[in-house]
PDB file of N, CA and C in Angstrom:
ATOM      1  N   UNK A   1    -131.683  56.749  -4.919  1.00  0.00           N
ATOM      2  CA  UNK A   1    -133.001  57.340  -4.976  1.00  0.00           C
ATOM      3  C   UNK A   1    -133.476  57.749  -3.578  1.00  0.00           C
ATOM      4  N   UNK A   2    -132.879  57.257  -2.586  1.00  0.00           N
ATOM      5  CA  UNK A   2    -133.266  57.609  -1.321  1.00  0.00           C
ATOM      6  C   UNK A   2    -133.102  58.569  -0.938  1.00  0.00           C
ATOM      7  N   UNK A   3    -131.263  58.737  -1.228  1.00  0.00           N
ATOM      8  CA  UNK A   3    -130.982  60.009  -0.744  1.00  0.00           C
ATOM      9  C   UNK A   3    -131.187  61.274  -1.349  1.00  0.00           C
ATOM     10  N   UNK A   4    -131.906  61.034  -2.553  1.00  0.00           N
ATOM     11  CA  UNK A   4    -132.567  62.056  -3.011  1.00  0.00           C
ATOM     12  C   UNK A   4    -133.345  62.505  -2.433  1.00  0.00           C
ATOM     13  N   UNK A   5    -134.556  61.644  -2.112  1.00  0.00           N
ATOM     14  CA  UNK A   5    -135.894  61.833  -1.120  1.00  0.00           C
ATOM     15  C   UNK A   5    -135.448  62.544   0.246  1.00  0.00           C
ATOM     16  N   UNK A   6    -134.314  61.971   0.608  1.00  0.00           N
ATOM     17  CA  UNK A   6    -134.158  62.449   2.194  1.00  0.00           C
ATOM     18  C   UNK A   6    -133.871  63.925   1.718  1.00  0.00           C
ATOM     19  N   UNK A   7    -132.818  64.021   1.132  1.00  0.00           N
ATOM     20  CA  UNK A   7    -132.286  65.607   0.596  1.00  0.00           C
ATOM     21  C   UNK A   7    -133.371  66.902   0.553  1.00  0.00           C
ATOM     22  N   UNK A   8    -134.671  66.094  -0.793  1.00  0.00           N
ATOM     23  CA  UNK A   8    -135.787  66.808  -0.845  1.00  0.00           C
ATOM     24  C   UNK A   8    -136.837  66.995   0.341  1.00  0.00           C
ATOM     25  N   UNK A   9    -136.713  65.863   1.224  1.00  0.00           N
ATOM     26  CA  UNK A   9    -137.449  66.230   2.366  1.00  0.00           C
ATOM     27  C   UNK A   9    -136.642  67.350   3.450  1.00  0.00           C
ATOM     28  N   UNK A  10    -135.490  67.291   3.283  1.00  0.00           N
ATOM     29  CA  UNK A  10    -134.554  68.222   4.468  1.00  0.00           C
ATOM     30  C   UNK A  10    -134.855  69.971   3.580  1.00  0.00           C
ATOM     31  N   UNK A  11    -134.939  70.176   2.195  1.00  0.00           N
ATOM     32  CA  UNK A  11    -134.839  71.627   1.926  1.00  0.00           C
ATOM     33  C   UNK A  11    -136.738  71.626   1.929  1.00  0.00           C
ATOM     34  N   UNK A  12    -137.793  70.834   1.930  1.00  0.00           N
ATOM     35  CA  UNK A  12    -139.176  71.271   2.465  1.00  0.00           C
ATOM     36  C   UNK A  12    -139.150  71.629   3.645  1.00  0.00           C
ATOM     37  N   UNK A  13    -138.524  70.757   4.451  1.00  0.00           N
ATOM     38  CA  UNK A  13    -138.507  70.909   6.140  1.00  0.00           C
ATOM     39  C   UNK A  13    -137.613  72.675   6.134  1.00  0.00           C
ATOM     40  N   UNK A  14    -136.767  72.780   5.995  1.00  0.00           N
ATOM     41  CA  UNK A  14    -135.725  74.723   5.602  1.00  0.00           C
ATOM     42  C   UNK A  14    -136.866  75.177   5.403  1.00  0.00           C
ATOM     43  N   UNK A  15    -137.329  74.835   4.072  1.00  0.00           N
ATOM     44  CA  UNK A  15    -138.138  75.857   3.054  1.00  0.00           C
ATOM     45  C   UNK A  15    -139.597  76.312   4.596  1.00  0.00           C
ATOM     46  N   UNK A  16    -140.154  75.149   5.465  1.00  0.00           N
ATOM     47  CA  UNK A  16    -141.232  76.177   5.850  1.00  0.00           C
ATOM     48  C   UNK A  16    -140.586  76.619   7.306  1.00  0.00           C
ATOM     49  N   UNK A  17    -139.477  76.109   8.139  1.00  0.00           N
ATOM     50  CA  UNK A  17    -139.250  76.690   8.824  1.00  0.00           C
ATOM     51  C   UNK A  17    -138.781  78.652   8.242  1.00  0.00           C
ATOM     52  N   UNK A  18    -138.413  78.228   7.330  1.00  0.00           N
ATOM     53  CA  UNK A  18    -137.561  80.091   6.585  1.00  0.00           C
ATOM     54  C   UNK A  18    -138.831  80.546   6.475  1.00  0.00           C
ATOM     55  N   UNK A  19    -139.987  80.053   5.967  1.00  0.00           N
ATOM     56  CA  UNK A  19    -141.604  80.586   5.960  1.00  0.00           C
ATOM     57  C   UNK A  19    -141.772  81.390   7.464  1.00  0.00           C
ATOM     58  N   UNK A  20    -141.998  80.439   8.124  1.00  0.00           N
ATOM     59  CA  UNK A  20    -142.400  80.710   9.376  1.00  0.00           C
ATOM     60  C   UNK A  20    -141.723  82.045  10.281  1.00  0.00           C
ATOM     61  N   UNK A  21    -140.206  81.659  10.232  1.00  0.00           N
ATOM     62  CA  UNK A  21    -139.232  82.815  10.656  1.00  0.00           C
ATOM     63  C   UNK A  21    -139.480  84.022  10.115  1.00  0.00           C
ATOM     64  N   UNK A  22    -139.640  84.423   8.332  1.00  0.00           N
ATOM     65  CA  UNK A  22    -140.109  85.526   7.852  1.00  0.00           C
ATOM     66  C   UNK A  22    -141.457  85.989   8.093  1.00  0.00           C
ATOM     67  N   UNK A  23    -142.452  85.141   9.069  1.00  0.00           N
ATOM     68  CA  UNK A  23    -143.754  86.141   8.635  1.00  0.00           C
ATOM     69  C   UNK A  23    -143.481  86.131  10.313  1.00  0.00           C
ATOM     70  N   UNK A  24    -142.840  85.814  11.222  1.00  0.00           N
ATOM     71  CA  UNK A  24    -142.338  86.802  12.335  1.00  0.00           C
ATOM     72  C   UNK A  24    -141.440  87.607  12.419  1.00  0.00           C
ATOM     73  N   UNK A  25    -140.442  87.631  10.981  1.00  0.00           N
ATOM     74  CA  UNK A  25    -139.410  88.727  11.385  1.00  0.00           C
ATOM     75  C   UNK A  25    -139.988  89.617  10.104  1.00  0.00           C
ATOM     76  N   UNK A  26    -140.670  89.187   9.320  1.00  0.00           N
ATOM     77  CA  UNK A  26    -140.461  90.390   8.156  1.00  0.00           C
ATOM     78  C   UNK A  26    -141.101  91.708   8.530  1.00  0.00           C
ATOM     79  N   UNK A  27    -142.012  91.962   9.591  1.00  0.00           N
ATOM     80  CA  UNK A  27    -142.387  93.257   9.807  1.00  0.00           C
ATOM     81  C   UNK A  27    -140.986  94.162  10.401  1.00  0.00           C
ATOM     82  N   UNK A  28    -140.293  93.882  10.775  1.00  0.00           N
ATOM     83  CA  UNK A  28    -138.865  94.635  11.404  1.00  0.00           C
ATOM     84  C   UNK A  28    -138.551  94.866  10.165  1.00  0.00           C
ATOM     85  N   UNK A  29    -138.442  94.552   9.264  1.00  0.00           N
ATOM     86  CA  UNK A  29    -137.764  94.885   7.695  1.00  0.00           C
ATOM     87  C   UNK A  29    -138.680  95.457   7.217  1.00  0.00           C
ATOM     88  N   UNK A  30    -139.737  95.463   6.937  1.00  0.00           N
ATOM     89  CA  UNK A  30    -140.906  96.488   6.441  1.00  0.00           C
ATOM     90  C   UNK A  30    -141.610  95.696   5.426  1.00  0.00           C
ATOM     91  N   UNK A  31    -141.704  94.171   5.680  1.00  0.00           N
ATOM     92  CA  UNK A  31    -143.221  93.831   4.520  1.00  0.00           C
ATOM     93  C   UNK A  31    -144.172  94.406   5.702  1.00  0.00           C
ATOM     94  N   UNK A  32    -145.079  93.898   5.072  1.00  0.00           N
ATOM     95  CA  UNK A  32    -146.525  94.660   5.164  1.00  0.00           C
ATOM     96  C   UNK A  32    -147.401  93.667   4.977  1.00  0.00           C
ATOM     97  N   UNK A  33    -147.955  92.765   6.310  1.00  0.00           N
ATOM     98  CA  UNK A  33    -148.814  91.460   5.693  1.00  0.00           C
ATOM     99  C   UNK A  33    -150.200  92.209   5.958  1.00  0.00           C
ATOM    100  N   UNK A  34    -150.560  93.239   6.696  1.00  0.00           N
ATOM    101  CA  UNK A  34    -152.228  93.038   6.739  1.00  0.00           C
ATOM    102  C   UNK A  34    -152.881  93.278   5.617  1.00  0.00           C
ATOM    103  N   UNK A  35    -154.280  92.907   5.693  1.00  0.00           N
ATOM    104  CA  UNK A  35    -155.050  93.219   4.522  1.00  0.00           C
ATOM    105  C   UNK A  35    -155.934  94.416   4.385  1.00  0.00           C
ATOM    106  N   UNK A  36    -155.620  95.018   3.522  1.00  0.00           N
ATOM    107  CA  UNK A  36    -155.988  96.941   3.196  1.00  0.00           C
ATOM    108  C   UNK A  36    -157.511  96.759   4.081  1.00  0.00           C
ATOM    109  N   UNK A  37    -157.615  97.818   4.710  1.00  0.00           N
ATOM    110  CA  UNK A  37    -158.914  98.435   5.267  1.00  0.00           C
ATOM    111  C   UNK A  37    -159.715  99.458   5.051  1.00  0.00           C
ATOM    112  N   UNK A  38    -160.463  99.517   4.223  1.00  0.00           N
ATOM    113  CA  UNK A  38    -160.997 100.469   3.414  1.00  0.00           C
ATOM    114  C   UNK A  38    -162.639  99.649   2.480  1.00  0.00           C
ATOM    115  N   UNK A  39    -163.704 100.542   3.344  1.00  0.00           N
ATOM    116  CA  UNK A  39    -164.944  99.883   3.193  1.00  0.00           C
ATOM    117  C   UNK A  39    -165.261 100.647   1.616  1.00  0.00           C
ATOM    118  N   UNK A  40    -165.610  99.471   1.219  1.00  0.00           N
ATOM    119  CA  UNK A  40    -165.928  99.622  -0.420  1.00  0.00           C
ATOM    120  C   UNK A  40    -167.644  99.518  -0.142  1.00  0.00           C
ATOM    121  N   UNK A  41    -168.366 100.543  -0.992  1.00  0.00           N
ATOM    122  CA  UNK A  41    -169.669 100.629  -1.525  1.00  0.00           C
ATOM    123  C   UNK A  41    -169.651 101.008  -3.064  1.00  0.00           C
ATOM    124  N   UNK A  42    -170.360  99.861  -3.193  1.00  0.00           N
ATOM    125  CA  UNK A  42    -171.000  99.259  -4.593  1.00  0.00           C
ATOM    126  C   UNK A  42    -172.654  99.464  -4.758  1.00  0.00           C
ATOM    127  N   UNK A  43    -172.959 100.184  -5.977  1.00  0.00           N
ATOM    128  CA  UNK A  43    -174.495 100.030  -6.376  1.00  0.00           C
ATOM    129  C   UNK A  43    -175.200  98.617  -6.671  1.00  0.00           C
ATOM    130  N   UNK A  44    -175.895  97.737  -6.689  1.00  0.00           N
ATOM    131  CA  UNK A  44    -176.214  96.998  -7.133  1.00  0.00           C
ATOM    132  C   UNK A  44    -177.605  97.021  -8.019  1.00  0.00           C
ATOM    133  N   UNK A  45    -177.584  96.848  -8.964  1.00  0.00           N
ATOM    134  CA  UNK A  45    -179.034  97.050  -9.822  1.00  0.00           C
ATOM    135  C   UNK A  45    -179.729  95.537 -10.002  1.00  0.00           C
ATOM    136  N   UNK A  46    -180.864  95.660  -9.396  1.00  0.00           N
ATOM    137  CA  UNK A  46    -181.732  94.482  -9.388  1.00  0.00           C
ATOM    138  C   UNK A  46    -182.483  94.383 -10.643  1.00  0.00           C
ATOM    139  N   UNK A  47    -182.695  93.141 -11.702  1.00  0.00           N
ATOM    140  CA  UNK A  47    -183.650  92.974 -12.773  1.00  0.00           C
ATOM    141  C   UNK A  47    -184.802  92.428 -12.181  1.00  0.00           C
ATOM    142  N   UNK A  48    -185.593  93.109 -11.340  1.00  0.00           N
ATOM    143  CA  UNK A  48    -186.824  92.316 -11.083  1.00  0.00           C
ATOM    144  C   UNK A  48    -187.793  92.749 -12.002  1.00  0.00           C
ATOM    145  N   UNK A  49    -188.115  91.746 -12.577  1.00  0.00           N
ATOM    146  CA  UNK A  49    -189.313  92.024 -13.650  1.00  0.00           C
ATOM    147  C   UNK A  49    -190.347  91.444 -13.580  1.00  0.00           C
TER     148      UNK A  49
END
């Protein structure tokens, strides 16, 4: 049961270093992390009664 635990702790420990490495290398490959820029206007209708 241990070496299960150790096992599962060694592919979390991979799993966020491979995180980390892809959101510094994935722009050379072409993801696309920013978030869209484009100002949205909305009406809002007030019920003041």
């Amino acid at each position: 049961m241990g070496r299960l635990i150790k096992y599962l702790l060694y592919i979390v420990i991979l799993a966020a270093i491979g995180l980390v490495i892809y959101a510094y290398v994935g722009p050379w490959f072409g993801a696309d992390f920013d978030a869209p820029t484009a100002e949205v206007r909305k009406p809002v209708v007030l019920n003041a009664d």
